[in-house]
Protein backbone atom coordinates (compact mmCIF):
# COMPACT_ATOMS: atom_id res chain seq x y z
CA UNK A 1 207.08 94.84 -4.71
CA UNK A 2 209.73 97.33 -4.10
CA UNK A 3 209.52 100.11 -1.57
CA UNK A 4 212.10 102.77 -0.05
CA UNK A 5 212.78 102.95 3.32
CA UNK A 6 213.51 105.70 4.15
CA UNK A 7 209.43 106.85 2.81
CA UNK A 8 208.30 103.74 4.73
CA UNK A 9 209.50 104.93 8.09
CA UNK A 10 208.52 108.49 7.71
CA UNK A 11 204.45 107.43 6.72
CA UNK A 12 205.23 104.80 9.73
CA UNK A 13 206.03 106.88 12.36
CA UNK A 14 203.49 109.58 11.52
CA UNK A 15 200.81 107.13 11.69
CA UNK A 16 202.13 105.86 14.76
CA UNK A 17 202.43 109.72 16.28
CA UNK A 18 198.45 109.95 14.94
CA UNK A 19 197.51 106.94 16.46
CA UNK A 20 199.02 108.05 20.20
CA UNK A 21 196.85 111.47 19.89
CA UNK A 22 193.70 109.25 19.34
CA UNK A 23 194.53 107.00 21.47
CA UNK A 24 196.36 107.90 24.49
CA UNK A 25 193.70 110.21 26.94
CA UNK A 26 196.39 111.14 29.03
CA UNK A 27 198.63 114.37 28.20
CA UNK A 28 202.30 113.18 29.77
CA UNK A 29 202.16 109.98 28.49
CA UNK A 30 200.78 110.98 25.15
CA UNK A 31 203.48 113.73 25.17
CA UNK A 32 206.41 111.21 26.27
CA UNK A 33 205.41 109.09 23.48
CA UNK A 34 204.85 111.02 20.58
CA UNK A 35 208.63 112.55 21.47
CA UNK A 36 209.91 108.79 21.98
CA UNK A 37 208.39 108.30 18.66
CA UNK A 38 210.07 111.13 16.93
CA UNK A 39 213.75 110.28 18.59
CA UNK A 40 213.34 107.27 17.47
CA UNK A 41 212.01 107.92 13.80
CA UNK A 42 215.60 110.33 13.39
CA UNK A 43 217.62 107.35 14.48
CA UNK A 44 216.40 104.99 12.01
CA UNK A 45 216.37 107.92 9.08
CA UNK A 46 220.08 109.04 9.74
CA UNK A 47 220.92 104.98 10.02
CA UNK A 48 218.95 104.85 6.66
CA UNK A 49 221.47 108.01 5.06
CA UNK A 50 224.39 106.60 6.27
CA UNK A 51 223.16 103.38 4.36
CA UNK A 52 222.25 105.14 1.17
CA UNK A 53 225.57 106.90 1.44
CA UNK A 54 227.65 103.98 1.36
CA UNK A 55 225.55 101.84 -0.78
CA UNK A 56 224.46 104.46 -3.95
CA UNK A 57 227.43 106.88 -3.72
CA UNK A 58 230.07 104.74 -2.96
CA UNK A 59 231.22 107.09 0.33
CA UNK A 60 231.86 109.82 -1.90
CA UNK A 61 230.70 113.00 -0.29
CA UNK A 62 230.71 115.13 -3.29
CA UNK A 63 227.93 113.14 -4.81
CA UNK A 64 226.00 112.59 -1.80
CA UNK A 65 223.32 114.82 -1.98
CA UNK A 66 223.60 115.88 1.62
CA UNK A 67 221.41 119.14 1.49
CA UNK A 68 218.50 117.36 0.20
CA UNK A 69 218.85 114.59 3.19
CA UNK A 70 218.95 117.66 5.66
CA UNK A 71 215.87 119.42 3.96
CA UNK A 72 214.30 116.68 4.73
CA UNK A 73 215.25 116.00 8.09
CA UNK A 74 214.43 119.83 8.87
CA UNK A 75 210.25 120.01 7.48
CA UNK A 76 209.81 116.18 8.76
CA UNK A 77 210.92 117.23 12.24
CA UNK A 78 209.30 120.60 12.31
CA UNK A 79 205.92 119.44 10.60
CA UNK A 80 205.88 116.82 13.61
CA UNK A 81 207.22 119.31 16.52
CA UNK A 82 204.26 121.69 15.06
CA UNK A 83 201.45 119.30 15.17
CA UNK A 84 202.47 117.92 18.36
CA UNK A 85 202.55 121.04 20.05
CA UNK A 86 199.33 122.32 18.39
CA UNK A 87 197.80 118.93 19.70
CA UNK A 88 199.00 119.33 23.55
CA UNK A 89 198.38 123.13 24.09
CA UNK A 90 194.73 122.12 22.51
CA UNK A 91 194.80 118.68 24.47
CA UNK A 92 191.24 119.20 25.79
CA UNK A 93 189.51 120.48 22.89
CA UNK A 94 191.23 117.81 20.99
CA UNK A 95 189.73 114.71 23.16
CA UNK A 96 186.66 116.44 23.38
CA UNK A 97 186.20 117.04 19.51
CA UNK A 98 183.03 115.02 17.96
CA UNK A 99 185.23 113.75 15.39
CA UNK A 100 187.74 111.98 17.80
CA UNK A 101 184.87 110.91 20.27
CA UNK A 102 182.97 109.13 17.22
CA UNK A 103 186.15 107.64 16.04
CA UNK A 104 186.48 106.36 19.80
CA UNK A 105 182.95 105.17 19.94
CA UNK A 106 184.06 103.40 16.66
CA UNK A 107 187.02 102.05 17.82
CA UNK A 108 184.98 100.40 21.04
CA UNK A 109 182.55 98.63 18.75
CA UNK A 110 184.87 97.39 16.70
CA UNK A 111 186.54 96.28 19.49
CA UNK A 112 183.76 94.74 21.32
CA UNK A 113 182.27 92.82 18.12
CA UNK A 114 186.51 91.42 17.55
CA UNK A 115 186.61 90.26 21.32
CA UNK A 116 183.44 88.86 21.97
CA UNK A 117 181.50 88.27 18.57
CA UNK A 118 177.80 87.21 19.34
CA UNK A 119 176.71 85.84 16.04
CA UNK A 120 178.18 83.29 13.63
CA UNK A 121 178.72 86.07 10.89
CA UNK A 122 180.65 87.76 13.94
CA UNK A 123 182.59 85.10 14.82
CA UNK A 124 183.76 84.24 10.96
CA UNK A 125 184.90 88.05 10.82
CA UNK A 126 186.68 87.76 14.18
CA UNK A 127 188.63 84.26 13.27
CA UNK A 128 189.47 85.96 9.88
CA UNK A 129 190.63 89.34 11.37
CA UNK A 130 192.60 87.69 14.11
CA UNK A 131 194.20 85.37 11.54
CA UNK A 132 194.93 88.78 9.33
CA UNK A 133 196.19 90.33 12.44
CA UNK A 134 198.72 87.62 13.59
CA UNK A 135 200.05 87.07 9.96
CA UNK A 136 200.68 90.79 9.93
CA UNK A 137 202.20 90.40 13.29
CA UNK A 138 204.86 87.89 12.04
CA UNK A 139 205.58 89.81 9.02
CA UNK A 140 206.32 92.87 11.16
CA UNK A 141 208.78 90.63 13.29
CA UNK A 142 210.44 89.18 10.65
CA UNK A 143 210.88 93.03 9.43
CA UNK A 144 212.21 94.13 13.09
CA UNK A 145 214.81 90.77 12.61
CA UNK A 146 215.99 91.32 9.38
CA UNK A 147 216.45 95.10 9.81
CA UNK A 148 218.45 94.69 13.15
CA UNK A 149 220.78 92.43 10.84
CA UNK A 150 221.35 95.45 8.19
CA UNK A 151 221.48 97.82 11.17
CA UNK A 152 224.70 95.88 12.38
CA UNK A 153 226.14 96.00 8.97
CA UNK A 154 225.93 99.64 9.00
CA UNK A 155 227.66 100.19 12.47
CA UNK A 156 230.12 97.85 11.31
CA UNK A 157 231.61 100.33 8.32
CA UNK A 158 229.33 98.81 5.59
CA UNK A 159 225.68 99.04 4.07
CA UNK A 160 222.52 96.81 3.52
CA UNK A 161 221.80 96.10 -0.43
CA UNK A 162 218.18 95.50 0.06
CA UNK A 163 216.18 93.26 2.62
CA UNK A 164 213.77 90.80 1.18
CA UNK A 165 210.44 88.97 3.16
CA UNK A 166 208.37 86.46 1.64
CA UNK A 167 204.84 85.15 1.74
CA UNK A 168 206.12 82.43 4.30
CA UNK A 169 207.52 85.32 7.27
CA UNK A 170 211.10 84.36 5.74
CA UNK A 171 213.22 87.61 5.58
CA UNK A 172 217.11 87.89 4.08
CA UNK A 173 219.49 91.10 4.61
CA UNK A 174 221.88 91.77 2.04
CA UNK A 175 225.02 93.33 2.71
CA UNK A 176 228.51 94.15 2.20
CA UNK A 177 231.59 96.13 2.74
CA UNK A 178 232.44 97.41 6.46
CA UNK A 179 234.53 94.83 8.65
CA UNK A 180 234.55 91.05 8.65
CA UNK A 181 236.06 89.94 11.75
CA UNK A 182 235.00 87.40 14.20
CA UNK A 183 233.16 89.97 16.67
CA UNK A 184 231.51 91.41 13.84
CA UNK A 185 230.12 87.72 12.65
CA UNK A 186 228.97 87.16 16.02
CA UNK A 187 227.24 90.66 16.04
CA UNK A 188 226.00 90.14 12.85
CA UNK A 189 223.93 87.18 13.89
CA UNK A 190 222.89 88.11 16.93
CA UNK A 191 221.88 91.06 15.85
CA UNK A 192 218.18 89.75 14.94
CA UNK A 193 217.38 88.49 18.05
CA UNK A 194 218.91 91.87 19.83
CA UNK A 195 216.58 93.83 17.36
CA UNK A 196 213.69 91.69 18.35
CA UNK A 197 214.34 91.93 22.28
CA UNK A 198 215.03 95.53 22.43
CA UNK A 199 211.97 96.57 20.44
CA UNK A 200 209.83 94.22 22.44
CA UNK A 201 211.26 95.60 25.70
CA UNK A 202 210.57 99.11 24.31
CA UNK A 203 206.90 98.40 23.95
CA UNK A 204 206.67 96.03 26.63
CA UNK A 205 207.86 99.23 28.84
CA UNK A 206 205.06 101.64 27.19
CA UNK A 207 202.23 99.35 27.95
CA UNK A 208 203.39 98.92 31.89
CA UNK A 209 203.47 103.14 31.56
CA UNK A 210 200.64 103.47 30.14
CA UNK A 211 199.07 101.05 33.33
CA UNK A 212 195.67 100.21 31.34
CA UNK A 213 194.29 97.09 32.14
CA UNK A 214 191.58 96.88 29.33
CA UNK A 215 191.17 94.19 26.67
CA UNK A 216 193.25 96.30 24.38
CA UNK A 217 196.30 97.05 25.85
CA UNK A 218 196.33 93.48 27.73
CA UNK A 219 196.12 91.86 23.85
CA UNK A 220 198.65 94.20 22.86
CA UNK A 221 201.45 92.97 25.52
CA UNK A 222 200.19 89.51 24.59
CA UNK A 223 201.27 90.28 21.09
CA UNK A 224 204.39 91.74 22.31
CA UNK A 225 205.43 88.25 24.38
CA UNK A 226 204.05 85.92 21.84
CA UNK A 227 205.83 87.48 18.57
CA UNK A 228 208.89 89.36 19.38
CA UNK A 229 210.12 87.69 22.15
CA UNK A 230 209.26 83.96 21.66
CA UNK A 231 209.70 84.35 17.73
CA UNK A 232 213.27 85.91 19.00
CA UNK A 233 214.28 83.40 21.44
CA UNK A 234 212.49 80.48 19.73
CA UNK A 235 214.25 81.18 16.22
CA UNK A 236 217.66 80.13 17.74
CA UNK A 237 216.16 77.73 20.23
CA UNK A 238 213.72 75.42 17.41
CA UNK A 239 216.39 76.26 14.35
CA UNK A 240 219.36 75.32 15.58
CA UNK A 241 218.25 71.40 15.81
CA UNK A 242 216.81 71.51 12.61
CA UNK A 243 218.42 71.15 9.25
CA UNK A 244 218.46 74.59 7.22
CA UNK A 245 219.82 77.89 7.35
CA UNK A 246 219.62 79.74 10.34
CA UNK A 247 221.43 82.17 12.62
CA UNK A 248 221.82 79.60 15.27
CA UNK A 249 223.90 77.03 12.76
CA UNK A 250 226.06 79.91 11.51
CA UNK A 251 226.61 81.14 14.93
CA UNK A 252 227.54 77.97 16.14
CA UNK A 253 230.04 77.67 12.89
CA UNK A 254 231.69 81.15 13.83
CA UNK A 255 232.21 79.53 17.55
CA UNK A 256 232.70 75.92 16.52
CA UNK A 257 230.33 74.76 19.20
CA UNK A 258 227.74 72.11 18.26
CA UNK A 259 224.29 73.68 17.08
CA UNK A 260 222.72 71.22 19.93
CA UNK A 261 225.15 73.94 22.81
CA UNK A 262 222.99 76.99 21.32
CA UNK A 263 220.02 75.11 21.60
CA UNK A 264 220.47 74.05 25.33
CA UNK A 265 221.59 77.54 26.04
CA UNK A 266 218.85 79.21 24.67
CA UNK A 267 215.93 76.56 26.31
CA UNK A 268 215.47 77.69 29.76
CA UNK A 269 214.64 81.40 28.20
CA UNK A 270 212.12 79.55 25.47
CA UNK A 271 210.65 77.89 27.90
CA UNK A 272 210.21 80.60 30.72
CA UNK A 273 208.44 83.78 28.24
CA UNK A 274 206.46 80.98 26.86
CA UNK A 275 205.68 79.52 30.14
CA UNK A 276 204.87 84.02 30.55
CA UNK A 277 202.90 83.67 27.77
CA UNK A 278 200.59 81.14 28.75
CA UNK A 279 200.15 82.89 32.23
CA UNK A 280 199.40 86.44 30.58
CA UNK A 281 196.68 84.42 28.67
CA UNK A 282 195.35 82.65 31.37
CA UNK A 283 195.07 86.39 33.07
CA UNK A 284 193.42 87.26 29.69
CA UNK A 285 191.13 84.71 29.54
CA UNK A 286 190.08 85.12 33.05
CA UNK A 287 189.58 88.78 33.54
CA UNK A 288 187.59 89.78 30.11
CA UNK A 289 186.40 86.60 28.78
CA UNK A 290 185.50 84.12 31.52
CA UNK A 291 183.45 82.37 31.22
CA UNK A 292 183.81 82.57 27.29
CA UNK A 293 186.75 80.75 25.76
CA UNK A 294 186.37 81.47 22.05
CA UNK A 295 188.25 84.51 21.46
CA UNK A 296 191.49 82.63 23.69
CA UNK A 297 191.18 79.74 22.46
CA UNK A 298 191.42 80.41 18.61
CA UNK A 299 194.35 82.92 19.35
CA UNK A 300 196.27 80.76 21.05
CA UNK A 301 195.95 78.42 17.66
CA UNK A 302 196.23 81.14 14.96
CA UNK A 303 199.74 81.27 17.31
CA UNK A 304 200.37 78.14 16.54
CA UNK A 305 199.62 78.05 13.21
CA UNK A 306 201.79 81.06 12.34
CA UNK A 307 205.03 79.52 13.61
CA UNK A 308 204.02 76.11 12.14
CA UNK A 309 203.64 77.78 9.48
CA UNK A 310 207.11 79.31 9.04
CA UNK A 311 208.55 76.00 10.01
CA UNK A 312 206.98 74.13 7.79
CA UNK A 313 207.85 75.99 4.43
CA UNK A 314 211.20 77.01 6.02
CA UNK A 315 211.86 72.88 5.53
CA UNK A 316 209.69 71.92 2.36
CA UNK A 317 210.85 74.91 0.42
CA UNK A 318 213.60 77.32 -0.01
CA UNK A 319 211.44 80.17 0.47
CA UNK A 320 214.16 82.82 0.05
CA UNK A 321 213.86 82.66 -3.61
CA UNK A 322 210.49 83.95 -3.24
CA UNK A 323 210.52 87.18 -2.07
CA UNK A 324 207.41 89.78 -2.47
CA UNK A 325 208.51 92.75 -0.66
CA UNK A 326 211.69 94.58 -0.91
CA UNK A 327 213.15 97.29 0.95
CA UNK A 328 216.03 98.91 -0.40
């Protein structure tokens, strides 16, 4: 399947900007965010130009259809600008609205029957929703990773071809032109693990705003520790011992150091946000479950299973020949 990105960030980041109004109850923070979001939605569309620039008209400015690319920027910014200031001047009315309340009320049940399902039937829809929702988490990190690579291409003088992610969380960046010195090698593979860390810092920063101590938003910076940052960390910590293509082997080609150096370097950081990890769960465990371990328990194995998982096929197979999304 074949998708552009430049669409796929725009529907992103307006379901993102949706999602805060519903969400958020509180009017500064929802306003800081939904801006945040909208920065941060132009940066990744003018990266996304630049790329298309490069890559489909060769850096010739004559055929770049640069009016179209501002048209756009122009009614995607003011369509957002307009219905986020319609939504704060009406703030009140807008949490108060039946709609939005009964969505809420929704939201809770949901939320209730996912954390602490009663019944069996309950508990086989949690176990497969949680496993839906943690393979959906690795596929987003391996998205954040692969797109940090093409982002360094791009700031380097060249473009990303397309980026491909398969069925096993295995993600390639293709890309050329721009510079090809040392520094930029380094960059270059680095580069996933800095997309992974920032992002994850980034949300990691809204949660501690946002200072909600419910089931939700403790899950959520759960999520945040166990995929970005130990899938980050862990990638060049578990891959550079083992035999396949990774960034940690090619990094430690580039710098002629031993693949065993990176992994000793990058230990004491795997070890200390896992050893995080495991406390944030604990805290999880023992502030909206105790005395029931089920909900825990099976996510700290679907956890497991997902970077098994990726191991595991990343070893038996080559599973870069079997891609099933591409962004170009």
């Amino acid at each position: 399947m074949k998708i552009d990105w430049l669409i796929t960030i725009s529907l992103l980041f307006m379901g993102l900007i949706i999602g805060t109004m519903i969400l958020i109850d509180k009017k500064k923070k929802a306003l800081l965010i939904t801006i945040s979001l909208v920065v941060l939605h132009n940066c990744c569309a003018i990266l996304s130009s630049i790329n298309a620039y490069r890559r489909d008209y060769n850096y010739d400015i004559n055929l770049f259809p640069l009016l179209n690319y501002l048209l756009y920027f122009i009614l995607y910014n003011a369509s957002l600008m307009f219905m986020i200031t319609v939504y704060i001047l009406n703030f009140k009315r807008f949490n108060e609205n039946q709609i939005i309340r009964k969505a809420k009320n929704s939201l809770k049940r949901i939320s209730s029957n996912f954390f602490k399902p009663k019944t069996t039937l309950q508990k086989v829809i949690s176990i497969g929703l949680l496993l839906c929702f943690v393979y959906i988490l690795g596929f987003l990190t391996t998205l954040v990773h692969e797109f940090g690579h093409s982002i360094a291409r791009v700031l380097c003088g060249g473009y990303y071809e397309k980026i491909e992610i398969n069925f096993f969380l295995g993600g390639r960046a293709y890309s050329a032109g721009g510079s090809y010195t040392t520094q930029y090698m380094i960059l270059s593979n680095l580069s996933g693990l800095l997309a992974e860390v920032i992002v994850g810092s980034v949300l990691f920063a809204i949660f501690l705003l946002i200072k909600r101590r419910n089931r939700f938003w403790t899950f959520s910076v759960l999520n945040v520790l166990t995929t970005l940052f130990i899938h980050g960390v862990g990638y060049f910590t578990i891959y550079s011992v083992l035999d396949t293509h990774s960034d940690a082997r090619t990094l430690s080609n580039i710098l002629n150091i031993s693949p065993i150096t990176v992994f000793w370097i990058t230990l004491p950081f795997f070890i200390g946000i896992i050893i995080y990890s495991l406390i944030m769960l604990w805290k999880f465990y023992k502030n909206f479950f105790k005395p029931q371990i089920f909900f825990p328990a099976f996510y700290f194995i679907c956890i497991l299973i997902l970077y098994w998982y990726e191991i595991f096929f990343s070893l038996v197979i080559n599973p870069y020949n079997l891609p099933f999304l591409t962004i170009v």
